[in-house]
Protein backbone atom coordinates (compact mmCIF):
# COMPACT_ATOMS: atom_id res chain seq x y z
CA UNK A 1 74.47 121.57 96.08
CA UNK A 2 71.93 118.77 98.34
CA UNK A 3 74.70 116.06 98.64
CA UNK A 4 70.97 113.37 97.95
CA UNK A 5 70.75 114.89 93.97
CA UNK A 6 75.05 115.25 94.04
CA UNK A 7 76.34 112.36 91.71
CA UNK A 8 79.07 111.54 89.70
CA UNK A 9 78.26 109.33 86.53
CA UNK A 10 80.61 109.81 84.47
CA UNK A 11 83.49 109.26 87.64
CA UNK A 12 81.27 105.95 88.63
CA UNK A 13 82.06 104.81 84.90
CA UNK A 14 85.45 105.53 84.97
CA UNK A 15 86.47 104.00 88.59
CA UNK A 16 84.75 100.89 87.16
CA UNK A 17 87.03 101.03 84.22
CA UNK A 18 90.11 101.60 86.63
CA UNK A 19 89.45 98.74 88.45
CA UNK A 20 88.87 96.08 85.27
CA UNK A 21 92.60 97.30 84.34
CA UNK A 22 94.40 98.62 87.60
CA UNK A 23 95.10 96.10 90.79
CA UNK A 24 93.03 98.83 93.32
CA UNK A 25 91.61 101.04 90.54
CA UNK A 26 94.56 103.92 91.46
CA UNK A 27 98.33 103.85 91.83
CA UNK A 28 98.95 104.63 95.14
CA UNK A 29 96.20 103.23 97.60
CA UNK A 30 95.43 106.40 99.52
CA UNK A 31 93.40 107.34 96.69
CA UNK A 32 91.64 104.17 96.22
CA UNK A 33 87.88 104.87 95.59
CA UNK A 34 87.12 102.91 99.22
CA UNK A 35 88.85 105.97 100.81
CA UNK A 36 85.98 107.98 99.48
CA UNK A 37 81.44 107.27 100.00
CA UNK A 38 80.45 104.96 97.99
CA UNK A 39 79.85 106.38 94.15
CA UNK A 40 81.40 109.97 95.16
CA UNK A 41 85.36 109.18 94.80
CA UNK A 42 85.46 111.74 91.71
CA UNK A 43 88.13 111.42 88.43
CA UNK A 44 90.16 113.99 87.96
CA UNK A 45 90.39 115.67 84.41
CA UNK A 46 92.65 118.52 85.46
CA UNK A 47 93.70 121.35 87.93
CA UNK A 48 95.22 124.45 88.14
CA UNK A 49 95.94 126.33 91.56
CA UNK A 50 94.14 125.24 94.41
CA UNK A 51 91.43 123.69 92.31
CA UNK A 52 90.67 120.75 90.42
CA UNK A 53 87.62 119.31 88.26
CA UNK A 54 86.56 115.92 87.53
CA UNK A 55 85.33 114.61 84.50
CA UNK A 56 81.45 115.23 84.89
CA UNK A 57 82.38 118.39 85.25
CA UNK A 58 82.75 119.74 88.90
CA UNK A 59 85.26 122.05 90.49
CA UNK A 60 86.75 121.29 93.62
CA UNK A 61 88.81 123.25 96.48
CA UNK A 62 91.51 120.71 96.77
CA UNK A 63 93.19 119.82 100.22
CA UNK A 64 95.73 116.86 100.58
CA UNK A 65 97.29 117.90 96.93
CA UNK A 66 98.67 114.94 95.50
CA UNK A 67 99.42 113.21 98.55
CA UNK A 68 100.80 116.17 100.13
CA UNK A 69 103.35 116.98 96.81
CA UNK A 70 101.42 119.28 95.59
CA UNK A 71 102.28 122.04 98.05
CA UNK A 72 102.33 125.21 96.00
CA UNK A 73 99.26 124.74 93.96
CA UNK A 74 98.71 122.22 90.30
CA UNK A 75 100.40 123.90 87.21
CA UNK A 76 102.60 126.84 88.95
CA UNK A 77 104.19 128.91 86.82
CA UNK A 78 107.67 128.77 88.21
CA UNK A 79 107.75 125.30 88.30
CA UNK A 80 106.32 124.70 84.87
CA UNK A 81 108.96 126.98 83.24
CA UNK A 82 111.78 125.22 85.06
CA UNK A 83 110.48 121.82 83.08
CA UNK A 84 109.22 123.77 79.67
CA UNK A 85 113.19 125.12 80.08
CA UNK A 86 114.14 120.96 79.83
CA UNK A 87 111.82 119.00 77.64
CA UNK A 88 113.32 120.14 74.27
CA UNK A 89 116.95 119.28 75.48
CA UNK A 90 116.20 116.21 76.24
CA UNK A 91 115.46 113.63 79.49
CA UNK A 92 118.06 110.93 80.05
CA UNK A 93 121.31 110.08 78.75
CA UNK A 94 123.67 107.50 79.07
CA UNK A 95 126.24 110.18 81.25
CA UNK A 96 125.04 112.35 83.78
CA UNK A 97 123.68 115.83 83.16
CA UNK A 98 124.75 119.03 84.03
CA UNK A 99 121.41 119.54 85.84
CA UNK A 100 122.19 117.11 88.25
CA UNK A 101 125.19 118.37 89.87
CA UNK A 102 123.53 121.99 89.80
CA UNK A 103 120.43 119.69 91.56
CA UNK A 104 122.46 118.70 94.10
CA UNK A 105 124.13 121.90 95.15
CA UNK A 106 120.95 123.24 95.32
CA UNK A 107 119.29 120.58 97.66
CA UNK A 108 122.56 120.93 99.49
CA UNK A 109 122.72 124.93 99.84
CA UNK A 110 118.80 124.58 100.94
CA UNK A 111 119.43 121.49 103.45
CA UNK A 112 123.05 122.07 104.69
CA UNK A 113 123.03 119.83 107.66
CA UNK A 114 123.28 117.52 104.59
CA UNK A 115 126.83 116.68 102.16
CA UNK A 116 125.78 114.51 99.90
CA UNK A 117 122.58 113.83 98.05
CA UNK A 118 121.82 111.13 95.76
CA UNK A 119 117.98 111.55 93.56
CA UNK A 120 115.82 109.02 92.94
CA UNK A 121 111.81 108.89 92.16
CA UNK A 122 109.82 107.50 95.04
CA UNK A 123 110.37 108.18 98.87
CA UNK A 124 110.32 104.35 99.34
CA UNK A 125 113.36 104.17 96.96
CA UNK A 126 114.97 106.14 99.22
CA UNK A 127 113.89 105.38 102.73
CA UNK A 128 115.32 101.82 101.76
CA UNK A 129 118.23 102.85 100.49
CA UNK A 130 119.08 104.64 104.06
CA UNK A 131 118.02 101.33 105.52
CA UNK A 132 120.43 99.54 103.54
CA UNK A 133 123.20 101.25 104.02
CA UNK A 134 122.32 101.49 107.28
CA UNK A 135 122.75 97.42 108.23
CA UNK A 136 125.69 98.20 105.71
CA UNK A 137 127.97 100.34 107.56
CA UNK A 138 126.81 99.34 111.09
CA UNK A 139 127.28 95.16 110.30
CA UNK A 140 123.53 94.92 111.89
CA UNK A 141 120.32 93.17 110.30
CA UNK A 142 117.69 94.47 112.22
CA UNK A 143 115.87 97.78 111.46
CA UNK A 144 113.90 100.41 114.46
CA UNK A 145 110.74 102.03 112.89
CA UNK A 146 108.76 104.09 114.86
CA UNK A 147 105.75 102.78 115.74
CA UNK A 148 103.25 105.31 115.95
CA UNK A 149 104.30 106.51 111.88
CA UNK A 150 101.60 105.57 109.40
CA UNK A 151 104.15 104.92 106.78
CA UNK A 152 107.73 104.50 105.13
CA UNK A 153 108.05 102.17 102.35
CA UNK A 154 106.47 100.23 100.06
CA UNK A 155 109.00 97.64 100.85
CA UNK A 156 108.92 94.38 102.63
CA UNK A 157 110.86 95.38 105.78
CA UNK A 158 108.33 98.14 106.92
CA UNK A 159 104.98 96.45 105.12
CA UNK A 160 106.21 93.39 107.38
CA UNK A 161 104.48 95.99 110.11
CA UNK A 162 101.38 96.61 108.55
CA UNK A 163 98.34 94.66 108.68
CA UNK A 164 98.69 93.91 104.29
CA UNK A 165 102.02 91.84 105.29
CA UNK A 166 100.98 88.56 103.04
CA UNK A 167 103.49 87.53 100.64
CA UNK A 168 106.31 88.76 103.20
CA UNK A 169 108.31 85.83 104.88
CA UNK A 170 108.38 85.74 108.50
CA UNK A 171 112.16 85.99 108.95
CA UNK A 172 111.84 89.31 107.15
CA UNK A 173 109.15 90.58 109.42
CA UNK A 174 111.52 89.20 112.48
CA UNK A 175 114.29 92.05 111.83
CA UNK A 176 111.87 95.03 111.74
CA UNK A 177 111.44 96.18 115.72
CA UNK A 178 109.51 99.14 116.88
CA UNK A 179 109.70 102.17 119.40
CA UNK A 180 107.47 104.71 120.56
CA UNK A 181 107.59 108.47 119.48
CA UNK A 182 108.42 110.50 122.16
CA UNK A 183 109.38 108.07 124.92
CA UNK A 184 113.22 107.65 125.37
CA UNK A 185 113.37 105.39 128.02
CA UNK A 186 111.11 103.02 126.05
CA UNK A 187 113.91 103.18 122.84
CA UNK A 188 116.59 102.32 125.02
CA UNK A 189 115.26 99.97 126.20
CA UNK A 190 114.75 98.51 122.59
CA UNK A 191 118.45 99.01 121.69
CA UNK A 192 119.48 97.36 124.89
CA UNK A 193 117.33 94.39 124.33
CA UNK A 194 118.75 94.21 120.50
CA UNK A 195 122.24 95.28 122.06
CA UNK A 196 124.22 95.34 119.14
CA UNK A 197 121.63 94.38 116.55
CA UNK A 198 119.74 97.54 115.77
CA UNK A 199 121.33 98.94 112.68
CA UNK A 200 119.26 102.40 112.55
CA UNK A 201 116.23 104.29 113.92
CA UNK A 202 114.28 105.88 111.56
CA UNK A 203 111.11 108.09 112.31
CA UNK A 204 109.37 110.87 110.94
CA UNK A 205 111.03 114.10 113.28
CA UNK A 206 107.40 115.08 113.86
CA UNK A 207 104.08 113.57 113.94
CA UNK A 208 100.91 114.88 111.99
CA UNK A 209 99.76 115.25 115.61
CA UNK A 210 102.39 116.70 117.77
CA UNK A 211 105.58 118.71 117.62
CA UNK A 212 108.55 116.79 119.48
CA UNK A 213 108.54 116.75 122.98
CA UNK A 214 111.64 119.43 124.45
CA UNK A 215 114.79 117.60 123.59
CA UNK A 216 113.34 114.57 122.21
CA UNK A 217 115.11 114.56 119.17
CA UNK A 218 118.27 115.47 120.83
CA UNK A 219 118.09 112.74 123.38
CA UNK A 220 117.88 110.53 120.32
CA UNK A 221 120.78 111.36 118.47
CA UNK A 222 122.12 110.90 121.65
CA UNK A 223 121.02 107.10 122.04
CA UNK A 224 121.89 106.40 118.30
CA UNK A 225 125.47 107.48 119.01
CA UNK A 226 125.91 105.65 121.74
CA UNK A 227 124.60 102.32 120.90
CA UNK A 228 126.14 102.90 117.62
CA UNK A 229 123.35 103.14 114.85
CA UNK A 230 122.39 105.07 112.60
CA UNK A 231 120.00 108.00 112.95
CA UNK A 232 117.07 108.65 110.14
CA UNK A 233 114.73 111.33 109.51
CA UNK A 234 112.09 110.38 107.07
CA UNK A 235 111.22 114.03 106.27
CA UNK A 236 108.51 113.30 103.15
CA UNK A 237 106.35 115.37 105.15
CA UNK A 238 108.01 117.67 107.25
CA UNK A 239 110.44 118.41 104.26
CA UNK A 240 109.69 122.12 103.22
CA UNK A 241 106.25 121.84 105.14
CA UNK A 242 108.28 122.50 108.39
CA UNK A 243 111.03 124.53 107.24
CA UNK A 244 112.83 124.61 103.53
CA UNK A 245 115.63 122.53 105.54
CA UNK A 246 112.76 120.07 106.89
CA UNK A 247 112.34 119.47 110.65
CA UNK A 248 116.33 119.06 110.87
CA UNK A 249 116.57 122.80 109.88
CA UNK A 250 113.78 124.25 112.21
CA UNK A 251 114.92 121.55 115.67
CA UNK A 252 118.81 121.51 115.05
CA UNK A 253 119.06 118.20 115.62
CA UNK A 254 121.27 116.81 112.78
CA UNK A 255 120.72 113.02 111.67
CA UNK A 256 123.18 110.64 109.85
CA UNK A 257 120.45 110.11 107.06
CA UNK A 258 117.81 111.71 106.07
CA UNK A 259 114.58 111.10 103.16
CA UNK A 260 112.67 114.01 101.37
CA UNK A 261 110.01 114.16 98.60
CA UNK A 262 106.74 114.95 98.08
CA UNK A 263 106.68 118.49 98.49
CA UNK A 264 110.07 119.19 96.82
CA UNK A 265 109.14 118.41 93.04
CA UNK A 266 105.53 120.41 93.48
CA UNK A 267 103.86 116.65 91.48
CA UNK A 268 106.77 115.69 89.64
CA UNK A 269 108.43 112.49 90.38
CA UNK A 270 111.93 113.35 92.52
CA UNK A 271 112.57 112.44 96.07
CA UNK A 272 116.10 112.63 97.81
CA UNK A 273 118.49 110.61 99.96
CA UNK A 274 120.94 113.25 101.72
CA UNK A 275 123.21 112.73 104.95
CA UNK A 276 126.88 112.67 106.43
CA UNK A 277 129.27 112.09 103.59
CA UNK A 278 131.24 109.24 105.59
CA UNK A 279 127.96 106.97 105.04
CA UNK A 280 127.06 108.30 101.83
CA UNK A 281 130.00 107.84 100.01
CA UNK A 282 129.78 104.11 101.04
CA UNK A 283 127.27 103.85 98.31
CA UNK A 284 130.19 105.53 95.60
CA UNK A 285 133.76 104.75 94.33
CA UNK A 286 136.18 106.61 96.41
CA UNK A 287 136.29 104.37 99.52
CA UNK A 288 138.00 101.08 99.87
CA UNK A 289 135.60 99.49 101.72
CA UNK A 290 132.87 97.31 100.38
CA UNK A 291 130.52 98.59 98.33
CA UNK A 292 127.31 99.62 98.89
CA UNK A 293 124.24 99.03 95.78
CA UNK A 294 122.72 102.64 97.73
CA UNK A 295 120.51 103.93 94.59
CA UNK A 296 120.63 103.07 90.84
CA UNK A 297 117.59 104.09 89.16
CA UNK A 298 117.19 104.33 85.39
CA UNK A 299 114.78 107.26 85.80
CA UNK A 300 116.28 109.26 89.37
CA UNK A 301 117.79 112.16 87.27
CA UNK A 302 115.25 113.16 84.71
CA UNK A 303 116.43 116.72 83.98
CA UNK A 304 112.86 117.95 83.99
CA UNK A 305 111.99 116.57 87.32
CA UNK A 306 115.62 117.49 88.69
CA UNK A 307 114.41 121.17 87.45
CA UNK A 308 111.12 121.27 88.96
CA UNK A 309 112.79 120.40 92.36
CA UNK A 310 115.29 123.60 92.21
CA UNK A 311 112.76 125.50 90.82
CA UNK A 312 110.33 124.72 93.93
CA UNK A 313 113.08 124.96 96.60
CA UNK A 314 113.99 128.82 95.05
CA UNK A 315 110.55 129.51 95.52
CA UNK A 316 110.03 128.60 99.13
CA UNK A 317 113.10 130.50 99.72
CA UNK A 318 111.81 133.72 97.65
CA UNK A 319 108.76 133.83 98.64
CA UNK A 320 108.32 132.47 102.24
CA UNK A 321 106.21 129.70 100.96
CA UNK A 322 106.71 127.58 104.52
CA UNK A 323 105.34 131.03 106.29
CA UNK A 324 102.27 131.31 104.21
CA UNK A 325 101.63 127.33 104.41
CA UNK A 326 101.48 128.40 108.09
CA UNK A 327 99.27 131.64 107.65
CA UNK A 328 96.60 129.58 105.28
CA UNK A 329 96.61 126.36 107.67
CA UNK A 330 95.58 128.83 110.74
CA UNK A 331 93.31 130.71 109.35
CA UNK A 332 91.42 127.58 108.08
CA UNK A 333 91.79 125.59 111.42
CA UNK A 334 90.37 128.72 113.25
CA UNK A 335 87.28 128.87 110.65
CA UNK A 336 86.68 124.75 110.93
CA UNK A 337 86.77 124.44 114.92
CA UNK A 338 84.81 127.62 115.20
CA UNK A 339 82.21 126.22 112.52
CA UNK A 340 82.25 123.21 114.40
CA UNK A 341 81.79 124.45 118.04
CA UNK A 342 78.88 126.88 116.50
CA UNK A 343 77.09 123.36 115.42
CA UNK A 344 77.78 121.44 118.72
CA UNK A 345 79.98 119.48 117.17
CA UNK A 346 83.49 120.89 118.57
CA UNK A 347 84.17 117.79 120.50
CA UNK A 348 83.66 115.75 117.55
CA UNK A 349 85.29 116.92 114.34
CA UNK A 350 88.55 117.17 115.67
CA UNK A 351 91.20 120.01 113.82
CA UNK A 352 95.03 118.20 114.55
CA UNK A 353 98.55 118.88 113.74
CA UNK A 354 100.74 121.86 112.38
CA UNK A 355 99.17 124.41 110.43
CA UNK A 356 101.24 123.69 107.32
CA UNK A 357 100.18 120.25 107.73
CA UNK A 358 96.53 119.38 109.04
CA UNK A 359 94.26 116.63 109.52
CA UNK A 360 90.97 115.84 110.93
CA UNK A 361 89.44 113.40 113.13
CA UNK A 362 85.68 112.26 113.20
CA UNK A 363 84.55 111.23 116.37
CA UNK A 364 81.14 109.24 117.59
CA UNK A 365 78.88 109.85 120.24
CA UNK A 366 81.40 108.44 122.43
CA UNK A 367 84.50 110.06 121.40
CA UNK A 368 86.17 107.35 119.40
CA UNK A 369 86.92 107.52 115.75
CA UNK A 370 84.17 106.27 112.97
CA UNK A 371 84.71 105.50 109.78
CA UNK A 372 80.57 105.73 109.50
CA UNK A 373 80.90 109.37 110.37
CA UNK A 374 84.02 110.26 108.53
CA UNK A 375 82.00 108.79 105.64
CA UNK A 376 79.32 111.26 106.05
CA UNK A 377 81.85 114.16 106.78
CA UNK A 378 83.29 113.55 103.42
CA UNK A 379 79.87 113.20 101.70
CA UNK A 380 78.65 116.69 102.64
CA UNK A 381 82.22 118.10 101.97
CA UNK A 382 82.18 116.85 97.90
CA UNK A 383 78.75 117.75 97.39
CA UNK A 384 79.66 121.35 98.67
CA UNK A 385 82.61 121.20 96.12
CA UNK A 386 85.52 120.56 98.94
CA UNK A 387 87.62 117.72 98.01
CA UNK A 388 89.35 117.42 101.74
CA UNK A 389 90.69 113.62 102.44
CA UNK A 390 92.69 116.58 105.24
CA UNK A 391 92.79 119.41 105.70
CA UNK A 392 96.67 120.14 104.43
CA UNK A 393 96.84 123.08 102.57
CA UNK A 394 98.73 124.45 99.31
CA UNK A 395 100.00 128.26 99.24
CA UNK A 396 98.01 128.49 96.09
CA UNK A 397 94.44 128.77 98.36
CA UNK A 398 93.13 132.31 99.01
CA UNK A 399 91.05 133.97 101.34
CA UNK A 400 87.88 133.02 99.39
CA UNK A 401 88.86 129.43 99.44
CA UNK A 402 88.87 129.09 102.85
CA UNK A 403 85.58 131.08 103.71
CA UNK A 404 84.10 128.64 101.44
CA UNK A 405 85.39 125.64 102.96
CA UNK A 406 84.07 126.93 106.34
CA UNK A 407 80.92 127.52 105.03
CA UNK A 408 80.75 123.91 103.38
CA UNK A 409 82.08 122.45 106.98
CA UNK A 410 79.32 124.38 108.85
CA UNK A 411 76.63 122.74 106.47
CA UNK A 412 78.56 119.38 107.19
CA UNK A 413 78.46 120.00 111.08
CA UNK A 414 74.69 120.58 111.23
CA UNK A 415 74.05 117.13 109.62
CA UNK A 416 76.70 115.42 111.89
CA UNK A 417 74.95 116.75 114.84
CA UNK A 418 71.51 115.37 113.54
CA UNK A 419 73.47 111.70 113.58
CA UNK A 420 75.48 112.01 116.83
CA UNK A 421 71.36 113.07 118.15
CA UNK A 422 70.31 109.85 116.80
CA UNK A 423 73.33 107.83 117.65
CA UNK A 424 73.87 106.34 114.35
CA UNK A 425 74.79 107.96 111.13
CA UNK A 426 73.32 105.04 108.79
CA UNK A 427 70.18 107.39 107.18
CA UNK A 428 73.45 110.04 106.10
CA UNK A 429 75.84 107.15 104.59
CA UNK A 430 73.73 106.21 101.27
CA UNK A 431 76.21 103.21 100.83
CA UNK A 432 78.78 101.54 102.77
CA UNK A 433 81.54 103.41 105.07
CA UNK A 434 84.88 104.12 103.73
CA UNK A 435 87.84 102.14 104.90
CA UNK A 436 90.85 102.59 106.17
CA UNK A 437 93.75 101.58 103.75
CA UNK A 438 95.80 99.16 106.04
CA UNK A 439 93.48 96.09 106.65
CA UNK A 440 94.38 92.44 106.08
CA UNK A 441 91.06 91.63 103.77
CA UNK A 442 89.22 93.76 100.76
């Protein structure tokens, strides 16, 4: 398909209608249209596997699934028969269900360095609920992100961070501090500074970029215990995609807290706050302390989204799902840098991260990242029917999946070299350059 005859009318009509009734013209701003060349952000009717079509009518190989939830592939049969097995009985009732304690032993039995686990719908519902009980059971206001993580809530005391901080009062933004990932002597240095004050440190275990350096994660449970706060591991990502008992399972390094979703309800709404019982239980009834408003949502145990999630944990387990996440993610990183390097462009399109869990990186003539040339990346990707906002993979892509996509990269590299020749990748855009989503104005 020439990417200058490659439009999308009927997806142009639709992201106009979006935006006349949707703040952003999507839900979640990653998949705003400005993440995508101007007049090629397609509309999705449907999908099924590793593919999905839009509404004029072209299929896609899919990377980036849902925001990284989708990690077995749209529709799978396991999954959907766990939910088919639910609708008839029946969503939400005044008691709890059955399904919920089964749920829970089932998140437990696949995460044991967990004992207890409360559900809830969206990873910032629980990433804030660790927070909170965090400053809870420690006495301490002031929350330890780390810095070089793109993202953990949706609420004010991480947006505070971000560069879309308006309508967040300054003496909120005050109690959120930062540290770097990987440098110990750096967080102590934070926690000595805040002696006293820091109520937790919460980071993603591993970056998209990097494993942890050798006893990193050690050294900070370590620092957390003795300067008395709380450890977190935000595992939206890394749950399942690093092991089926997240980065925890696969480093050994135990936290107090710790946050999964995406991944574990295959598109269905369920995320999960698990950890040490002592600081869980502070959000129940059988404590005489003060109690702790952890998680109350009206929605957080849907049976059918409860049943997706031990549905797609059983079939990690069964059938090696994290291995072949693994398997798929190499093969296609080998086939992109070596379709890359053939076009001269090796040092420029940049393959990052763990196989299970890649990105990419478009680079200039000088070697820093462009938005201009990520734009044109993207371009030549759609128009060869790759819809790749990354490179992270679903088990549900085959063989002939990924030849394509190397194929469709090695078309994209050849025009990327014509632009870094001419030192500007204007003529290639045909509109304006996508954008990143944190920035202070539209």
């Amino acid at each position: 398909m020439d990417t200058e005859e490659f439009r999308l009318p009927r997806s142009r009509q639709a992201n106009e209608r979006l935006h006349a009734l949707i703040p952003g013209g999507a839900h979640t701003y990653a998949k705003g249209d400005d993440q995508y060349p101007e007049n090629l952000a397609p509309v999705i009717s449907h999908g099924r596997g590793a593919h999905v079509w839009d509404i004029d009518g072209n299929r896609y190989i899919e990377y980036g699934s849902g925001l990284r939830s989708v990690s077995l592939g749209h529709a799978h049969p396991r999954v959907l028969e766990a939910v088919r097995r639910e609708l008839d009985r029946g969503s939400n009732f005044v008691r709890p269900s059955i399904v919920e304690v089964e749920a829970a032993e089932r998140f437990l039995a696949t995460v044991p360095t967990a004992e207890m686990v409360k559900f809830a719908k969206n990873g910032s519902d629980v990433t804030t609920a660790a927070v909170r009980l965090a400053r809870a059971v420690t006495g301490r206001p002031r929350v330890a992100i780390c810095g070089d993580h793109p993202f953990f809530s949706v609420d004010d005391w991480f947006i505070a961070t971000t560069p879309m901080s308006a309508g967040i009062p300054a003496a909120t933004t005050d109690l959120t501090v930062s540290f770097p990932y990987g440098d110990l002597a750096a967080t102590e240095e934070l926690l000595t500074r805040y002696q006293d004050e820091v109520a937790c440190l919460i980071l993603e275990p591993a970056t998209t970029h990097t494993e942890p350096p050798p006893g990193y994660l050690a050294g900070l449970r370590e620092l957390a215990d003795r300067h008395g706060c709380v450890l977190i591991f935000d595992e939206m990502i890394t749950g399942f995609r690093w092991s089926e008992a997240g980065a925890q399972g696969l480093y050994g390094v135990v936290p107090d807290l710790s946050t999964f979703g995406k991944a574990l309800g295959n598109g269905f709404a369920v995320s999960a706050l698990a950890g040490r019982r002592e600081l869980m239980e502070r959000g129940g009834l059988r404590h005489s302390g003060e109690r702790v408003f952890l998680l109350s949502t009206t929605h957080g145990a849907e049976t059918h989204s409860l049943a997706a999630a031990m549905a797609v944990q059983t079939t990690y387990v069964e059938e090696g799902i994290t291995a072949q996440l693994h398997a798929i993610g190499e093969r296609l990183a080998a086939g992109v840098r070596d379709a890359a390097a053939g076009m001269g462009v090796g040092d420029h399109i940049v393959v990052r991260g763990r196989a299970g869990n890649l990105v990419f990186a478009t680079l200039d003539e000088n070697g820093q990242p462009s938005q201009q040339y990520r734009t044109l990346f993207l371009r030549r990707l759609l128009a060869g029917g790759v819809l790749a906002p990354s490179f992270v993979v679903s088990s549900a892509l085959d063989d002939a999946d990924i030849d394509h996509t190397v194929d469709v990269v090695a078309q994209a590299c050849a025009v990327y070299r014509k632009a870094l020749d001419a030192a500007d990748p204007t003529p290639w855009l045909a509109g304006r350059p996508v954008k990143p989503v944190f920035r202070r104005l539209a």
